[in-house]
Structures are given as structure tokens and as C-alpha cells.
C-alpha atoms as a PDB file:
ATOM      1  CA  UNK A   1       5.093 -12.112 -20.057  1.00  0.00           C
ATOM      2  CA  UNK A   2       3.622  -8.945 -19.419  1.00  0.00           C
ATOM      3  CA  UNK A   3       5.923  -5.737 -18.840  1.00  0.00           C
ATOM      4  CA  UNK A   4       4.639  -3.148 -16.240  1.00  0.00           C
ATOM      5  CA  UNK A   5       3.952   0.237 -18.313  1.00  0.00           C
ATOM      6  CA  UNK A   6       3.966   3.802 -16.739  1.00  0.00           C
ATOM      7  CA  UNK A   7       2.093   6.807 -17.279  1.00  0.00           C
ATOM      8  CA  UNK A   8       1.503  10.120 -15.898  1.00  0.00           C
ATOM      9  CA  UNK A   9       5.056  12.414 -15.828  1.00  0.00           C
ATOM     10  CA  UNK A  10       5.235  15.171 -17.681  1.00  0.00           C
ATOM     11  CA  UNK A  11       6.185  18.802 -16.813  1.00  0.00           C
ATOM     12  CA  UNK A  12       4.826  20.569 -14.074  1.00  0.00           C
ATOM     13  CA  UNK A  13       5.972  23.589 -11.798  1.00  0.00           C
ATOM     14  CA  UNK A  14       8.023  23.756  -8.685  1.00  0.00           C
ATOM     15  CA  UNK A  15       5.546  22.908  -6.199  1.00  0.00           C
ATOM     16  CA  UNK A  16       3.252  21.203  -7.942  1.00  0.00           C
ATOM     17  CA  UNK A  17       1.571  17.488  -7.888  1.00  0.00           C
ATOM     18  CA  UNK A  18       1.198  14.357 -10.387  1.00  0.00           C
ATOM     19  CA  UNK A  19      -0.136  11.517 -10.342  1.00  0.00           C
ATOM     20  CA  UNK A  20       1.901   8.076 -11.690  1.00  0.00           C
ATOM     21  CA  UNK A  21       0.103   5.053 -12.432  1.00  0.00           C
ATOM     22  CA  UNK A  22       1.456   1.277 -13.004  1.00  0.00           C
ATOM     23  CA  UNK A  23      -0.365  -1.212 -14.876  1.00  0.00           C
ATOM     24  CA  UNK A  24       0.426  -4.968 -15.925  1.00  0.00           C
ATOM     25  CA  UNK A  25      -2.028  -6.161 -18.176  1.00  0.00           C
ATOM     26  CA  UNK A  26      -2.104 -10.096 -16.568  1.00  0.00           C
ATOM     27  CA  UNK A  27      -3.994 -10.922 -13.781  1.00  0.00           C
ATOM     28  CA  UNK A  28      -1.481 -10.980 -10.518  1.00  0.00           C
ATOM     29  CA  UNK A  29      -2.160 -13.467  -7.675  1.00  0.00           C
ATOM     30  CA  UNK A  30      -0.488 -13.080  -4.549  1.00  0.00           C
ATOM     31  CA  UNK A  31       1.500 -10.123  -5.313  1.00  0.00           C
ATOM     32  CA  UNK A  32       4.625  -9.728  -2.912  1.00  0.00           C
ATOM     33  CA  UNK A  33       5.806  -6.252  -3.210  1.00  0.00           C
ATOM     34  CA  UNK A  34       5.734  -3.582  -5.845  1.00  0.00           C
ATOM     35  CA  UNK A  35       8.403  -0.627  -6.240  1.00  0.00           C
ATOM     36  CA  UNK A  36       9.054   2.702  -7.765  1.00  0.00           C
ATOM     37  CA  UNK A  37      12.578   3.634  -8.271  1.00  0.00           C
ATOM     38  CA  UNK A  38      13.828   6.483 -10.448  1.00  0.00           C
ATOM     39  CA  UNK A  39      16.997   7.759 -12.285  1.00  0.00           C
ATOM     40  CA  UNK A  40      18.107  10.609 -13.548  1.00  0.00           C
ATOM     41  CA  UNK A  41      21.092  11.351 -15.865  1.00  0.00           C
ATOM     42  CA  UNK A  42      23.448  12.415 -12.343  1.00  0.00           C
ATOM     43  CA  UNK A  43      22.327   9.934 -10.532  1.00  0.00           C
ATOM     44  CA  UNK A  44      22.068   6.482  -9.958  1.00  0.00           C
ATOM     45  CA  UNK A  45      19.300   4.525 -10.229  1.00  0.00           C
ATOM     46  CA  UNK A  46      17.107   5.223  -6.754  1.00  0.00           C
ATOM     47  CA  UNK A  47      14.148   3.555  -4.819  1.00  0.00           C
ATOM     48  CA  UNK A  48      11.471   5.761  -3.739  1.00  0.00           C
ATOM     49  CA  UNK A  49       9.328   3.653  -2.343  1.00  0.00           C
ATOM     50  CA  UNK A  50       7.307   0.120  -2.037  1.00  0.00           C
ATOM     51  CA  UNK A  51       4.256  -1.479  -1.142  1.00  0.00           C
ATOM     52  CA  UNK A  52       3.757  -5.030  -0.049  1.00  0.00           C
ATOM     53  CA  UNK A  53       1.167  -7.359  -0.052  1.00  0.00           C
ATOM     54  CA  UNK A  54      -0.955  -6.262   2.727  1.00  0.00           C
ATOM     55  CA  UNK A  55      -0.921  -3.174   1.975  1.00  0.00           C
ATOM     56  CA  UNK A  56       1.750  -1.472   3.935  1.00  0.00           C
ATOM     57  CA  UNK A  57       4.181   1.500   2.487  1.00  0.00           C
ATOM     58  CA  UNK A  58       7.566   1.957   2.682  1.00  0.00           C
ATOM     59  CA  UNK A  59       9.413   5.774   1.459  1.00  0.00           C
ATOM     60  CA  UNK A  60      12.806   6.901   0.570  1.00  0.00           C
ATOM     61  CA  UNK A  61      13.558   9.861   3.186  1.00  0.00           C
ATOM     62  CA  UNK A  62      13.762  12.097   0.283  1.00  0.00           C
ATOM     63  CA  UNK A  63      10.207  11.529  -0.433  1.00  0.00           C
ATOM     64  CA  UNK A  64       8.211  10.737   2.989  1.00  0.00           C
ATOM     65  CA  UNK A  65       5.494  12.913   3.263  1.00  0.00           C
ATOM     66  CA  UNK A  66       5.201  13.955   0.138  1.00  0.00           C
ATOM     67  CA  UNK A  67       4.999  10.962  -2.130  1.00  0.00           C
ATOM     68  CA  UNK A  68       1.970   8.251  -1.760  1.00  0.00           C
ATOM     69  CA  UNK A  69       1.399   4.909  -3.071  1.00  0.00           C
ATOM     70  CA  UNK A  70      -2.169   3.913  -3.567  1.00  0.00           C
ATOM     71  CA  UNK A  71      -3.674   0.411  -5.312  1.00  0.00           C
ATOM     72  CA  UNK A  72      -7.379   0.867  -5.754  1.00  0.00           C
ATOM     73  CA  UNK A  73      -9.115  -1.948  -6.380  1.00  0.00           C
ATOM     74  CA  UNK A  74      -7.870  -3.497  -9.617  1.00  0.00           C
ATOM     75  CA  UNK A  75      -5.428  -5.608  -8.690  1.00  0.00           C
ATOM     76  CA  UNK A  76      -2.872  -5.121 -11.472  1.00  0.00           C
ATOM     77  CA  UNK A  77      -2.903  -1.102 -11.145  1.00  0.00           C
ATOM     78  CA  UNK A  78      -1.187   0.875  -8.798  1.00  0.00           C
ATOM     79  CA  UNK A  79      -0.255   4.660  -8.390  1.00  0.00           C
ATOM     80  CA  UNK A  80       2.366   7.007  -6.979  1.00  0.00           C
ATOM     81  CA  UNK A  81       0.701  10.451  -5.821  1.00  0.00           C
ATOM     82  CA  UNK A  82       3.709  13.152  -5.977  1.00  0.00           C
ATOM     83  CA  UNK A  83       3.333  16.675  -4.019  1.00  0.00           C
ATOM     84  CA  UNK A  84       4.948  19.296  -3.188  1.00  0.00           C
ATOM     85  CA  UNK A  85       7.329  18.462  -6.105  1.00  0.00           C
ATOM     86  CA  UNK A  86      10.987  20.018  -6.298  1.00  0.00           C
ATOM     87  CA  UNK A  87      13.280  19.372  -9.011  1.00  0.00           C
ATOM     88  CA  UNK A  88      15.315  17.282  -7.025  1.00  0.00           C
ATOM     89  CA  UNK A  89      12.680  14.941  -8.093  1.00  0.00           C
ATOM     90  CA  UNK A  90      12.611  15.223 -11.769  1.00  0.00           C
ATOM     91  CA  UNK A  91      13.772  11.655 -12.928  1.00  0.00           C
ATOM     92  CA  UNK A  92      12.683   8.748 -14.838  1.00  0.00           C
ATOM     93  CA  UNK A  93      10.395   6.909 -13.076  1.00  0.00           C
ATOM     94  CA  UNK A  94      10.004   3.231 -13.098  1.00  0.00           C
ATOM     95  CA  UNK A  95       7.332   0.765 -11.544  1.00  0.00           C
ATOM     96  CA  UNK A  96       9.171  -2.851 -10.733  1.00  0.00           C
ATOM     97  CA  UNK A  97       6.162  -5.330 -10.363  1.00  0.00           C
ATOM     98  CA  UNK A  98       7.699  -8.946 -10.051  1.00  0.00           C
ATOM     99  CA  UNK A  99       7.736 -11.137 -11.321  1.00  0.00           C
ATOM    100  CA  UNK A 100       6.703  -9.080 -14.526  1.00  0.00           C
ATOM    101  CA  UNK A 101       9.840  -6.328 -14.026  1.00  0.00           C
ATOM    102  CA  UNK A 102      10.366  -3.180 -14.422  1.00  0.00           C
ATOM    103  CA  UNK A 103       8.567  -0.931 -17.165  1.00  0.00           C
ATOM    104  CA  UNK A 104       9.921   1.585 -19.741  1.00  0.00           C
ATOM    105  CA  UNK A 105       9.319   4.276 -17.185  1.00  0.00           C
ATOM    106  CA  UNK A 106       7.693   7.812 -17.189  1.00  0.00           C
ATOM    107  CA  UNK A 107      10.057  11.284 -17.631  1.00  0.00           C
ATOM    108  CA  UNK A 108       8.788  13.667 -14.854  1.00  0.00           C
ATOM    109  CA  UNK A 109      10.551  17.567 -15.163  1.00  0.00           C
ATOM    110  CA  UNK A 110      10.219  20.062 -12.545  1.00  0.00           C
ATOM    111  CA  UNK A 111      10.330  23.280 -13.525  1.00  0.00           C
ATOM    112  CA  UNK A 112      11.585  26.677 -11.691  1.00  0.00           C
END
């Protein structure tokens, strides 16, 4: 079974923007909801946000306004669009795509 994979952290400035993507590599009828959470090593595991089927979004307070989900048309892919980026934020993040799970995740580091 295929396992979501990650991509896009890095390092970037206070302030700044990136772009995470999510991929499974099957095909994915009738997905339900997808999810990004994050950790980091002071804190617990977190949700940041979801979208469901028809397309609607759901965000963590911490990150409303600032973070967006977007799925363009390839049904397995999906993307988190981070702005305005404090390092509050800098975390593992983690796409959780079921029934497929949750990915190895992508390190994002906010810099002063």
C-alpha cells in the first residue's frame, strides 16, 4: 500500500512562504478527508488543517489566514501554501491521506 510522501520544507526566513506538497502514488477514489499535522521536538504532535471531499477547508487557529490547502487536479496530489511564516511554525510536517497514512514528513525551519 502506498505511503503518502512530502516535499517542500526547508529553511526560509521569518516572514517568508513555502509551498508543501502530498503525493500517493495509487489512484484514490472517493477520498474522504486529507490532513496536515505537524510536530516539533516541544510539542506534541498538532493538526493544522484538513480538506474533505468536496472540497471544503478546515485550519488550526494558529494557522487561519495564513496557511492554504489546495488539490489541483491530480487527484492523488495535494498542497499546503504557508505565508507569513514565524518560527512558531517550524515543525515536521506530515500529510495523513487515509486510508494510505501518514508520510515520513517534511522538516520546515524558520529562521530569525
Amino acid at each position: 500500500q502506498a505511503q503518502p510522501v512530502e516535499s517542500g520544507g526547508g529553511l526560509v526566513h521569518l516572514g517568508g512562504s513555502l509551498n508543501l506538497s502530498c503525493v500517493v502514488s495509487e489512484s484514490i477514489p472517493n477520498i474522504q478527508v486529507m490532513s496536515w499535522y505537524r510536530q516539533s521536538p516541544v510539542k506534541e504532535r498538532e493538526w493544522v488543517a484538513s480538506m474533505i471531499h468536496d472540497g471544503k477547508t478546515t485550519y488550526a487557529e494558529s494557522v487561519k489566514g495564513r496557511f492554504t490547502i489546495t488539490r489541483p487536479s491530480a487527484e492523488n496530489t495535494w498542497h499546503l501554501r504557508m505565508n507569513n511564516l514565524g518560527i512558531e511554525d517550524t515543525a515536521t510536517y506530515y500529510c495523513n491521506v487515509p486510508p494510505f497514512g501518514m508520510g515520513r514528513g517534511t522538516q520546515v525551519t524558520v529562521s530569525s
